[in-house]
N, C-alpha and C. Protein backbone atom coordinates (compact mmCIF):
# COMPACT_ATOMS: atom_id res chain seq x y z
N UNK A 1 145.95 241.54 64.45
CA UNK A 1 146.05 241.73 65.87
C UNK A 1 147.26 240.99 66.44
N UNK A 2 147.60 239.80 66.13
CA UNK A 2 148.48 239.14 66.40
C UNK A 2 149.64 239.68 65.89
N UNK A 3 149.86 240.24 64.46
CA UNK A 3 150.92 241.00 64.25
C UNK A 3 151.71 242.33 65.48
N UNK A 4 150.74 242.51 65.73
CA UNK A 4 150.54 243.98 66.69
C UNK A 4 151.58 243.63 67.88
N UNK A 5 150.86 242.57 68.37
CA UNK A 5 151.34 242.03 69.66
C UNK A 5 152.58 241.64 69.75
N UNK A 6 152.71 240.87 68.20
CA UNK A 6 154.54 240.02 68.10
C UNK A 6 155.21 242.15 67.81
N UNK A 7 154.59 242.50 67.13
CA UNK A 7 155.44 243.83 67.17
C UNK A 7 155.60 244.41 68.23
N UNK A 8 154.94 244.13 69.16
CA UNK A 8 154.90 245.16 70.29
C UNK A 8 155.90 244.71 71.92
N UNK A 9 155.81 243.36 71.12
CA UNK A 9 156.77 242.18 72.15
C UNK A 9 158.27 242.81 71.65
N UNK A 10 158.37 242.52 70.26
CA UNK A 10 159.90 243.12 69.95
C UNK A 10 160.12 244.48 70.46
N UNK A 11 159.36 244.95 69.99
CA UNK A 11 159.71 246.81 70.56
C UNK A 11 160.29 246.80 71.73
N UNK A 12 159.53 246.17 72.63
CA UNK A 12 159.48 245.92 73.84
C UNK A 12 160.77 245.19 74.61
N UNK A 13 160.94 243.90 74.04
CA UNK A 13 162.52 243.45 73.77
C UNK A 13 163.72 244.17 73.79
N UNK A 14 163.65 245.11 72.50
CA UNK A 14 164.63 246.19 72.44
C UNK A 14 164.90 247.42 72.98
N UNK A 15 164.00 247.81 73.66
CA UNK A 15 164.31 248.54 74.87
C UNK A 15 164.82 248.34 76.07
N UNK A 16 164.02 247.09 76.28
CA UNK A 16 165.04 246.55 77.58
C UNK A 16 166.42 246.54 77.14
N UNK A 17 166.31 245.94 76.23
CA UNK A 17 168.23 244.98 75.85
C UNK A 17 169.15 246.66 75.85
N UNK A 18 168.49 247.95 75.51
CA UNK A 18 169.17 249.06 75.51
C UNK A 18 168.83 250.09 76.45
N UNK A 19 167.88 249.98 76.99
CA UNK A 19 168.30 249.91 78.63
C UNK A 19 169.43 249.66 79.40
N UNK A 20 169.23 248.12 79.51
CA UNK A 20 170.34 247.39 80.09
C UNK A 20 172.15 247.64 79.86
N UNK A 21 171.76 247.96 78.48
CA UNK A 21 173.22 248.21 77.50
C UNK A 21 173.87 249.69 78.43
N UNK A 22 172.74 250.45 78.56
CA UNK A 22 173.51 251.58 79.09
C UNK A 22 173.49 251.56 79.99
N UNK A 23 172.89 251.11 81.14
CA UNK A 23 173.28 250.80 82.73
C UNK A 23 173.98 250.16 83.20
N UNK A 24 175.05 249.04 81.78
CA UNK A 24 176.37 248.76 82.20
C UNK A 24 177.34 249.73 82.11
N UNK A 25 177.43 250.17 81.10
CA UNK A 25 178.18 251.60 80.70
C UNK A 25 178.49 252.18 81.80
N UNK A 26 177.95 252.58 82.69
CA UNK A 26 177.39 253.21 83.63
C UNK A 26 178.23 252.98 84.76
N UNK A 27 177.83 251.74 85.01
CA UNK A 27 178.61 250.84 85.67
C UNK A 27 180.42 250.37 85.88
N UNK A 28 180.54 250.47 84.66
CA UNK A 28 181.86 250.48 83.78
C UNK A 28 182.79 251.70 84.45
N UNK A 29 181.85 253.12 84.08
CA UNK A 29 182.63 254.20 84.31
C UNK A 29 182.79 254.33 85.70
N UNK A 30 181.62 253.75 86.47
CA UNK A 30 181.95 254.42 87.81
C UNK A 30 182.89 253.51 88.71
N UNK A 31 183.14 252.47 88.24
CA UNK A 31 184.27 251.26 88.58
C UNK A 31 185.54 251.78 88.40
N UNK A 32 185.68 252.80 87.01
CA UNK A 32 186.87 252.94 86.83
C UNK A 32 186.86 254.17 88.03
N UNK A 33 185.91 254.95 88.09
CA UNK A 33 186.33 256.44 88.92
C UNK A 33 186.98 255.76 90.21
N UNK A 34 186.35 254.73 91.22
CA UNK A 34 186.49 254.05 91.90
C UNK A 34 187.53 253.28 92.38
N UNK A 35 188.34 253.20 91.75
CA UNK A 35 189.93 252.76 91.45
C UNK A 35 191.03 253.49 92.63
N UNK A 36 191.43 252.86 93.78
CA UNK A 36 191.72 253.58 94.71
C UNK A 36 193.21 253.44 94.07
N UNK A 37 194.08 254.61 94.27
CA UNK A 37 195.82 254.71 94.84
C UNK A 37 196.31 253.99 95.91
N UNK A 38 197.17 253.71 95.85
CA UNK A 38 197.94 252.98 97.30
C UNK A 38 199.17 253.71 96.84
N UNK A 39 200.34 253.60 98.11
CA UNK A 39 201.57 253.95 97.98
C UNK A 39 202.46 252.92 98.82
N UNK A 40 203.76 252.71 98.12
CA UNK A 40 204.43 251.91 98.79
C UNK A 40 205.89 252.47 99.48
N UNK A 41 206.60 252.55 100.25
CA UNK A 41 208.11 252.76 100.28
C UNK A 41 209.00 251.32 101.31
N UNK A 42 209.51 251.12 100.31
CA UNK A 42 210.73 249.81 100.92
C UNK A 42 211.79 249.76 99.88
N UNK A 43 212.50 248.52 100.48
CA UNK A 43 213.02 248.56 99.41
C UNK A 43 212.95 247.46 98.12
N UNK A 44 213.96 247.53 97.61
CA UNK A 44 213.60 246.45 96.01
C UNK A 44 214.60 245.20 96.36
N UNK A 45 213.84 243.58 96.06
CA UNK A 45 214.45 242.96 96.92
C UNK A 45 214.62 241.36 95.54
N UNK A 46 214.11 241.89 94.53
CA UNK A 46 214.17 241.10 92.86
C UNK A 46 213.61 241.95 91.94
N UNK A 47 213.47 241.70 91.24
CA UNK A 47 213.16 242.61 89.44
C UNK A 47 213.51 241.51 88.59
N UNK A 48 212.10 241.70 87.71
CA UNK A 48 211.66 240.91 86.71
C UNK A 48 211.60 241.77 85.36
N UNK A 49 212.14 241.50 84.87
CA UNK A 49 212.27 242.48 83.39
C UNK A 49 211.20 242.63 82.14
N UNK A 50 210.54 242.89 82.18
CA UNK A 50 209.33 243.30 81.21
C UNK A 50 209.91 243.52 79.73
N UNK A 51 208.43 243.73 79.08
CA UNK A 51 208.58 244.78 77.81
C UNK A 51 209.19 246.09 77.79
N UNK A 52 208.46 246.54 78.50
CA UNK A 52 208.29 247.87 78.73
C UNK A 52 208.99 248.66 79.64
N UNK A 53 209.60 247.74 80.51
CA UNK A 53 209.51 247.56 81.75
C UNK A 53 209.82 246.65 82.72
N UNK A 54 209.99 246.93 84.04
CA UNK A 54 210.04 245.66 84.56
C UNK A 54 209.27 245.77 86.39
N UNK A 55 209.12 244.45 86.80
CA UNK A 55 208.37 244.40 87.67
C UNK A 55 209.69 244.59 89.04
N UNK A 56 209.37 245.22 90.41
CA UNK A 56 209.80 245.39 91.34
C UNK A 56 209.25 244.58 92.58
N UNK A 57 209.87 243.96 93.32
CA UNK A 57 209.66 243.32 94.30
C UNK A 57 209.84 244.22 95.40
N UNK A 58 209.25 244.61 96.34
CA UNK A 58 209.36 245.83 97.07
C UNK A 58 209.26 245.20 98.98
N UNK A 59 209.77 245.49 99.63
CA UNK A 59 210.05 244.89 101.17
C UNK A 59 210.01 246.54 102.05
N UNK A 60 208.62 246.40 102.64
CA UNK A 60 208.82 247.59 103.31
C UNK A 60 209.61 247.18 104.58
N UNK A 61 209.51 248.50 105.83
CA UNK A 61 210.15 248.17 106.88
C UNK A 61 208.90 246.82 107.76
N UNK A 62 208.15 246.81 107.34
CA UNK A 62 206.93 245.37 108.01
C UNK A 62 207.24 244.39 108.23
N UNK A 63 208.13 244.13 107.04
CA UNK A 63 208.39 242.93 106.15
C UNK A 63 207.07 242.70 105.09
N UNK A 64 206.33 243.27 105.21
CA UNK A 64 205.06 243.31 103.72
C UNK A 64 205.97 243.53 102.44
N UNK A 65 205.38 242.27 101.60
CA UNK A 65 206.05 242.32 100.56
C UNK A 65 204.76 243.17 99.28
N UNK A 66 205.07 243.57 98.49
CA UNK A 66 204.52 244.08 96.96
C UNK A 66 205.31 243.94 95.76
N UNK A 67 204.40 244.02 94.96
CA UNK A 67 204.57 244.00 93.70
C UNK A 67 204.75 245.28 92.82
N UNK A 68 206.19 245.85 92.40
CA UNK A 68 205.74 247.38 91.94
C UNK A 68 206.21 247.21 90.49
N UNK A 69 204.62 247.51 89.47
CA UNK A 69 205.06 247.75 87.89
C UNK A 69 205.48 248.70 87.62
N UNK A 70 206.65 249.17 87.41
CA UNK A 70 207.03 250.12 86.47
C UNK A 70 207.51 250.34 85.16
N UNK A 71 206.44 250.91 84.42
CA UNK A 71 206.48 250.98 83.50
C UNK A 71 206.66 252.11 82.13
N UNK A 72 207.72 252.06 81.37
CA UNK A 72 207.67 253.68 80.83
C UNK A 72 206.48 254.19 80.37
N UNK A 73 205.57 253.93 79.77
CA UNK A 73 203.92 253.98 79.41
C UNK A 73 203.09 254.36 80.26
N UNK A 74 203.14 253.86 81.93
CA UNK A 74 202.05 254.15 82.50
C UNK A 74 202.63 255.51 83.49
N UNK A 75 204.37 255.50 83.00
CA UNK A 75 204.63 256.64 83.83
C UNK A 75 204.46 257.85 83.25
N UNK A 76 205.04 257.46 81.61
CA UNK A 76 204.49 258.71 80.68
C UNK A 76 203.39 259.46 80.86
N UNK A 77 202.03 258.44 80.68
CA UNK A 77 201.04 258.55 80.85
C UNK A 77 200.57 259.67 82.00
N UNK A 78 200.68 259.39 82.96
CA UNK A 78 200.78 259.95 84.25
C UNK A 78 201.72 261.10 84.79
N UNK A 79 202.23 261.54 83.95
CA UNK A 79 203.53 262.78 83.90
C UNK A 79 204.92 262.00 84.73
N UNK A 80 204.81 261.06 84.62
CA UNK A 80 206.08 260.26 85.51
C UNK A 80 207.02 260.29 84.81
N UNK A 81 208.20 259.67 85.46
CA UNK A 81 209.78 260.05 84.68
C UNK A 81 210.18 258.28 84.70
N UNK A 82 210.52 257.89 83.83
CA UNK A 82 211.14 256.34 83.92
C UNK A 82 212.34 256.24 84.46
N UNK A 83 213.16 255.36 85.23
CA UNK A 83 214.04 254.88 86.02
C UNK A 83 214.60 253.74 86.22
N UNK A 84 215.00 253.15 85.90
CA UNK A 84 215.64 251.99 86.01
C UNK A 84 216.39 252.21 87.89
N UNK A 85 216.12 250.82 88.39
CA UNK A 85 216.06 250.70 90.06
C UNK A 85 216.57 249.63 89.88
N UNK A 86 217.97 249.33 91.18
CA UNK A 86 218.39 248.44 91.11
C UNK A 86 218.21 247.15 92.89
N UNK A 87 217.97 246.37 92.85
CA UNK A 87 217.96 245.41 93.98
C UNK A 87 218.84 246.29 95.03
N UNK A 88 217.86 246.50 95.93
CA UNK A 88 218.87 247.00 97.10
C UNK A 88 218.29 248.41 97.48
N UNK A 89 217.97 249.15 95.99
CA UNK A 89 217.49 250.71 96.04
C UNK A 89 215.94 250.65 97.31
N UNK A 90 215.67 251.88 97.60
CA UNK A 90 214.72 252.02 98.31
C UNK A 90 214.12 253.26 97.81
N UNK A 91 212.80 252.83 97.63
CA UNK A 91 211.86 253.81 96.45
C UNK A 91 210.46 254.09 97.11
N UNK A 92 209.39 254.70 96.94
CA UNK A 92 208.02 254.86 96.65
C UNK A 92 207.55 255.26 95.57
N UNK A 93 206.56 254.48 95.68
CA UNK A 93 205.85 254.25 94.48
C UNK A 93 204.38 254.39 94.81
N UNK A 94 203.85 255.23 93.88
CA UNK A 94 202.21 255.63 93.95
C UNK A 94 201.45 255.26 92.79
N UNK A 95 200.67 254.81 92.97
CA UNK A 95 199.45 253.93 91.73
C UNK A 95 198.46 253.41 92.21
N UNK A 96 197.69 253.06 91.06
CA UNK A 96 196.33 252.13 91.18
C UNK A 96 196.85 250.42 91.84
N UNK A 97 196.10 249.99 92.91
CA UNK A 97 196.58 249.06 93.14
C UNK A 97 196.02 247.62 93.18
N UNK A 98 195.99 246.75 93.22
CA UNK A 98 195.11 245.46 93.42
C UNK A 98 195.79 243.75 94.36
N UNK A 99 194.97 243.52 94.83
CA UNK A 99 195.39 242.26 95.50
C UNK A 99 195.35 241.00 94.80
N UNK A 100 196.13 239.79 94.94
CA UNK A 100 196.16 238.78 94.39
C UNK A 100 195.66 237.92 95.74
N UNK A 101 195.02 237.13 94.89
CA UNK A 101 194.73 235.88 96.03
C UNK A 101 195.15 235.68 97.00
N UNK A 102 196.45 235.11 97.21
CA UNK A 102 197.08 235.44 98.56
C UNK A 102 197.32 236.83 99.51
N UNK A 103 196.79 237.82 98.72
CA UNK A 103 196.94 238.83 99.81
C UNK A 103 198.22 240.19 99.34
N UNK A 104 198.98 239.75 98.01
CA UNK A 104 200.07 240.84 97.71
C UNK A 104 199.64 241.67 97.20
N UNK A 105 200.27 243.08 98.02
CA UNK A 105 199.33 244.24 96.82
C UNK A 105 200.58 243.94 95.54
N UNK A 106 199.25 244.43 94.36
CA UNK A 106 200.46 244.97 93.32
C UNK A 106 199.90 246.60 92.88
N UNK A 107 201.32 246.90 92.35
CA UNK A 107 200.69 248.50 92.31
C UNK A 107 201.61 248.91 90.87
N UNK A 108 200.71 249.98 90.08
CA UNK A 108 201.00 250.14 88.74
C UNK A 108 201.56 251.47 88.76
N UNK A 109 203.22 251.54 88.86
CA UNK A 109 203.63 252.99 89.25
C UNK A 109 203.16 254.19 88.68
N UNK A 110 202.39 255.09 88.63
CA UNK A 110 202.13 256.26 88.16
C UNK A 110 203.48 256.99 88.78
N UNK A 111 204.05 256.92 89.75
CA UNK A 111 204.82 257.90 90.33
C UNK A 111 205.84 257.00 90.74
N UNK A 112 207.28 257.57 90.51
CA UNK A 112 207.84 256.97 91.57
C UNK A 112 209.44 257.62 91.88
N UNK A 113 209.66 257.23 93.43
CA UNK A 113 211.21 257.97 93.35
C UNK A 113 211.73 257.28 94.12
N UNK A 114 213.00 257.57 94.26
CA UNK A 114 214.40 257.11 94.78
C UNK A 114 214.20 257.75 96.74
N UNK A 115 214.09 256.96 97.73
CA UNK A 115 214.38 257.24 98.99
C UNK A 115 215.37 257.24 99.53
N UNK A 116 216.35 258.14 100.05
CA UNK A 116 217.38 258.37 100.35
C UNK A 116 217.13 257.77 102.21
């Protein structure tokens, strides 16, 4: 009888724990669907040179500053065209975006072009 019970405790155990397992999953995916775009246009005001890539310092007309990654990988990825941008150029840029502590967006170019 006591066997029964310790068996029935484990069973019991392992359903939850895989339960749980897939209602993060779950969770996971709908975080990613959730992932808003932002867009930026200013201009480029430093550049930091990456791997891949390099990072854009971006100054709209606000004076709001951002952070724009561009990267050949995430533009590939995204049907984007890579570009090299120089301090001074004035661009938009469209991507997934996120805030840092203080408040800067940064944004991961999926898209981006040259503003005339």
């Amino acid at each position: 009888m006591i066997n029964r019970i310790f068996i029935k405790g484990i069973i019991g155990i392992f359903i939850l724990a895989s339960a749980s397992s897939c209602s993060s999953q779950k969770n996971t995916v709908n975080m990613e669907q959730q992932v808003s775009q932002q867009e930026v246009t200013g201009t480029i005001t430093a550049i930091e040179n990456g791997k891949d890539g390099y990072m854009a310092t971006v100054k709209d007309k606000k004076g709001t500053i951002s952070i724009v990654t561009i990267s050949i990988v995430n533009l590939q990825k995204s049907g984007g065209t890579f570009k090299r941008y120089n301090i001074g150029d004035r661009i938009q840029a469209k991507g997934e975006f996120w805030k840092d502590q203080a408040g800067v967006m940064h944004i991961t170019a999926k898209s981006i072009m040259e503003v005339k």
